[in-house]
C-alpha atoms as a PDB file:
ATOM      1  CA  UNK A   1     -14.531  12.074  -4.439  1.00  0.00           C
ATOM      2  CA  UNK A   2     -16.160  10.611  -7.343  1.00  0.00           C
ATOM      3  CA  UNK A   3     -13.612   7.880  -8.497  1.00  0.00           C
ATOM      4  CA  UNK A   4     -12.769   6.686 -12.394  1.00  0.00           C
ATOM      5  CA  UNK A   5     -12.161   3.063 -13.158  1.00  0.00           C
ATOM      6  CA  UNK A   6      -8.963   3.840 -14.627  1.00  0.00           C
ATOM      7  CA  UNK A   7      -7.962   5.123 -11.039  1.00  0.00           C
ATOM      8  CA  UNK A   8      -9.693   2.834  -9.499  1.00  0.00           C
ATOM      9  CA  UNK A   9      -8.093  -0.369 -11.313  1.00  0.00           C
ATOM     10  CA  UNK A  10      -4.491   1.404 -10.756  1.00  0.00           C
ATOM     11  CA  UNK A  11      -5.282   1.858  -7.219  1.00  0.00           C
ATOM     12  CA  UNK A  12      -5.974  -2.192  -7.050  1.00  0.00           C
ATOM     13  CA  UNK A  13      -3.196  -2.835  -9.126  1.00  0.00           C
ATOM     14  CA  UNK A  14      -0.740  -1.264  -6.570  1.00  0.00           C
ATOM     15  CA  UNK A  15      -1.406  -3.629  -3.914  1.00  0.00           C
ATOM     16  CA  UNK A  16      -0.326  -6.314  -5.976  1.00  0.00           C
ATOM     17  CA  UNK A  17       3.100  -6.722  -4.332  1.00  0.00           C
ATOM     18  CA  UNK A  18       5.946  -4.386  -4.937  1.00  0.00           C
ATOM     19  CA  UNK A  19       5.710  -5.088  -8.884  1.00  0.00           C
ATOM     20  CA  UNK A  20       2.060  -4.033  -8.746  1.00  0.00           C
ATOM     21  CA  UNK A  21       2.925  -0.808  -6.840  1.00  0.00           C
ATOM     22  CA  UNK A  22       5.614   0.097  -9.252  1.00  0.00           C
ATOM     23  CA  UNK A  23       3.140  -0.830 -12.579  1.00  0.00           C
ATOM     24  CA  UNK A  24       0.546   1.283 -10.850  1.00  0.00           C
ATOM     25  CA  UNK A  25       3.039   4.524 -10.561  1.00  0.00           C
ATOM     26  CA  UNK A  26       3.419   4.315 -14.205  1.00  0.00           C
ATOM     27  CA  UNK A  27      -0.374   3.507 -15.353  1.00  0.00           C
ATOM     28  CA  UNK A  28      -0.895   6.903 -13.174  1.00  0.00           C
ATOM     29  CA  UNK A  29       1.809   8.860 -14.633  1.00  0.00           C
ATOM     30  CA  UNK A  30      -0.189  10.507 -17.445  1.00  0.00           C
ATOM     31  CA  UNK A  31      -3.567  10.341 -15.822  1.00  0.00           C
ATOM     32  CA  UNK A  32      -2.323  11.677 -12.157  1.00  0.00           C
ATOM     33  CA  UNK A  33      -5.450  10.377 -11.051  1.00  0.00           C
ATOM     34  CA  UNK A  34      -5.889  11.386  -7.025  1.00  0.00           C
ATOM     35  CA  UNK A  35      -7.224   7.982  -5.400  1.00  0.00           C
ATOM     36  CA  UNK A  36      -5.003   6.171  -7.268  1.00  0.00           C
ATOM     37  CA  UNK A  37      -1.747   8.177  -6.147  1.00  0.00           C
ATOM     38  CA  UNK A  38      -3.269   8.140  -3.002  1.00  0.00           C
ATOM     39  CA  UNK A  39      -3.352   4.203  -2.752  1.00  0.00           C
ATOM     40  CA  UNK A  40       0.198   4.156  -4.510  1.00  0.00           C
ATOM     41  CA  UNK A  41       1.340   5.807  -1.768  1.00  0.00           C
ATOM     42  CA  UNK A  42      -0.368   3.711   0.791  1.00  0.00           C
ATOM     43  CA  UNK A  43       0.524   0.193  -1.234  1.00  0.00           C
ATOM     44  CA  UNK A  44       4.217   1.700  -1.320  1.00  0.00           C
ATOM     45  CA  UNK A  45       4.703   2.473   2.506  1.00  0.00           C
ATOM     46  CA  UNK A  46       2.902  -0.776   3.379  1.00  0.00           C
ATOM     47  CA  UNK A  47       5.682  -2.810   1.039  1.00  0.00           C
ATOM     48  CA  UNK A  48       8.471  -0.731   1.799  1.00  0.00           C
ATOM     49  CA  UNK A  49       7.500  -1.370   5.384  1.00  0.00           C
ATOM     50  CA  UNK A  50       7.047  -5.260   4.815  1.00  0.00           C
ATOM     51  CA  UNK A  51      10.892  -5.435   3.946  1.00  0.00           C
ATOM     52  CA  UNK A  52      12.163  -3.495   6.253  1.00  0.00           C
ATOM     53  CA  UNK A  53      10.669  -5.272   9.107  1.00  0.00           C
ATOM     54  CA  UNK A  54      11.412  -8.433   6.878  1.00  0.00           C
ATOM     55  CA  UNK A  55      14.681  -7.880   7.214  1.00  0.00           C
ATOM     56  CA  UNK A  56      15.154  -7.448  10.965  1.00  0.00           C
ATOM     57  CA  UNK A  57      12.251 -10.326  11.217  1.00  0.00           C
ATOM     58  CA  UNK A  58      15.452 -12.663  10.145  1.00  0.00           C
ATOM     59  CA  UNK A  59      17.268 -12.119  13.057  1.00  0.00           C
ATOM     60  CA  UNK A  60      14.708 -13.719  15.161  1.00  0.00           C
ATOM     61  CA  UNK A  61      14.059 -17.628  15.529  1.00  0.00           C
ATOM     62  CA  UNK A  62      10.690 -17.539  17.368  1.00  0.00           C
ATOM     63  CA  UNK A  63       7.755 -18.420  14.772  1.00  0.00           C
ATOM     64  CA  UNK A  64       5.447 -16.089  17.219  1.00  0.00           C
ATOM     65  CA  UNK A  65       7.045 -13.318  16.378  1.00  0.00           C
ATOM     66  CA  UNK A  66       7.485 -13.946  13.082  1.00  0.00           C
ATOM     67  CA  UNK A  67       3.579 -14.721  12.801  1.00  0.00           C
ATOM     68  CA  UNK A  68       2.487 -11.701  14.057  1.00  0.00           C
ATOM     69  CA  UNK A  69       4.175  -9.403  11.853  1.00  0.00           C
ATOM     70  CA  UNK A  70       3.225 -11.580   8.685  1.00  0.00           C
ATOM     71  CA  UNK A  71      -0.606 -11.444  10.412  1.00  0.00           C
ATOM     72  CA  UNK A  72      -0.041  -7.533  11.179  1.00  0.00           C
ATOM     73  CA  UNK A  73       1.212  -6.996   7.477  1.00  0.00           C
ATOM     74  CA  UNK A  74      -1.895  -9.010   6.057  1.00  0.00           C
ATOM     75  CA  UNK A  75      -4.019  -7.078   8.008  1.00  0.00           C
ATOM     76  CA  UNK A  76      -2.693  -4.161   6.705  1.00  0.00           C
ATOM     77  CA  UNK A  77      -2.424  -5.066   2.856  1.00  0.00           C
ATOM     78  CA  UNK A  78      -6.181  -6.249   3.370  1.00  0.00           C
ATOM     79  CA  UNK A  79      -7.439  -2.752   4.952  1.00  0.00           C
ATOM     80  CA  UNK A  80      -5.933  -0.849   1.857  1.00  0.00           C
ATOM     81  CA  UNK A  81      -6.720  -3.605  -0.889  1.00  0.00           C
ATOM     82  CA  UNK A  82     -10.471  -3.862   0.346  1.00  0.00           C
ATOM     83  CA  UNK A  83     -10.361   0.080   0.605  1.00  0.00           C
ATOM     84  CA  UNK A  84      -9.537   0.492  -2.898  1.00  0.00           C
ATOM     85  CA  UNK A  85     -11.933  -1.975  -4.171  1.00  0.00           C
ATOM     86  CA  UNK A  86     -14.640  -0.216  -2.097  1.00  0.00           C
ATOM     87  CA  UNK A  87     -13.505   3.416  -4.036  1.00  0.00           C
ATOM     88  CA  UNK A  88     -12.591   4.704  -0.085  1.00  0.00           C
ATOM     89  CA  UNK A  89      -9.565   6.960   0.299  1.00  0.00           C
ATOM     90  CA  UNK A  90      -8.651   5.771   4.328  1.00  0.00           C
ATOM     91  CA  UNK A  91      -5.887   5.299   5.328  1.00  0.00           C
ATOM     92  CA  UNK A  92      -4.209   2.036   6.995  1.00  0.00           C
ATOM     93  CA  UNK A  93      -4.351   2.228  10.510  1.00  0.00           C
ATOM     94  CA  UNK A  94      -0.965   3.515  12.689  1.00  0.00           C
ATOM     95  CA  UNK A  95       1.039   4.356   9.120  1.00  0.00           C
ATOM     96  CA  UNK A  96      -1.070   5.371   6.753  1.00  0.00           C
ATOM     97  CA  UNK A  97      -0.678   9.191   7.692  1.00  0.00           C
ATOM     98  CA  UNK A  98       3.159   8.409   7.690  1.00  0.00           C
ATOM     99  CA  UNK A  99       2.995   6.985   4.344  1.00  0.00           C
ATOM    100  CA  UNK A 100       0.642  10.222   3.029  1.00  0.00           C
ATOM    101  CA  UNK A 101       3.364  12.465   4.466  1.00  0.00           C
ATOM    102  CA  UNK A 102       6.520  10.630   3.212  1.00  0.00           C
ATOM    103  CA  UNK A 103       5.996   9.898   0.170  1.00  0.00           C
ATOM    104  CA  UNK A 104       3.957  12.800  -0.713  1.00  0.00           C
ATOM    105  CA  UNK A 105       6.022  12.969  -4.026  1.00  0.00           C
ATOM    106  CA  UNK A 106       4.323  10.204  -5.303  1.00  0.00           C
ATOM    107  CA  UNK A 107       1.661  11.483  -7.471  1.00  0.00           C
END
């Protein structure tokens, strides 16, 4: 897939927090540019995910487990960020097929 800077610079704009993800949606709103949707949707799920699991991280008091999912969300924002930079369409590992699927809408 031969990849456009415009699509490219959305798709590394949407992995700049939740903000970024939302921004990118509208930069690729006239263009419907296919990498970047596809890293919207990946940047999306990944943020979407962060919160949720955010959320029920509060209930717990044990910095272990509250270490690990920060480290697993890094690792995960880092995959897709360094994927986009690269011009690669993969997707994160475990979700990313989730995210494809649910949000498929996003385009």
């Amino acid at each position: 897939m031969k990849v456009s800077s415009q699509g490219k610079t959305t798709a590394i704009v949407a992995y700049i927090t939740i903000i970024g993800t939302i921004i990118a949606y509208f930069m690729n709103l006239d263009t419907k540019e296919r990498f970047a949707s596809f890293h919207i949707r990946q940047a999306f799920g990944i943020n979407i995910t962060f919160y949720l699991i955010g959320a029920l991280m509060g209930l717990f008091d044990q910095a272990f487990i509250i270490g690990a999912f920060y480290l697993c969300f890094i690792v995960l924002w880092g995959y897709g960020l360094i994927t986009a930079i690269k011009g690669e369409t993969r997707e994160v590992p475990f979700l990313g097929p989730l995210f494809q699927k649910w949000f498929s809408t996003i385009s």
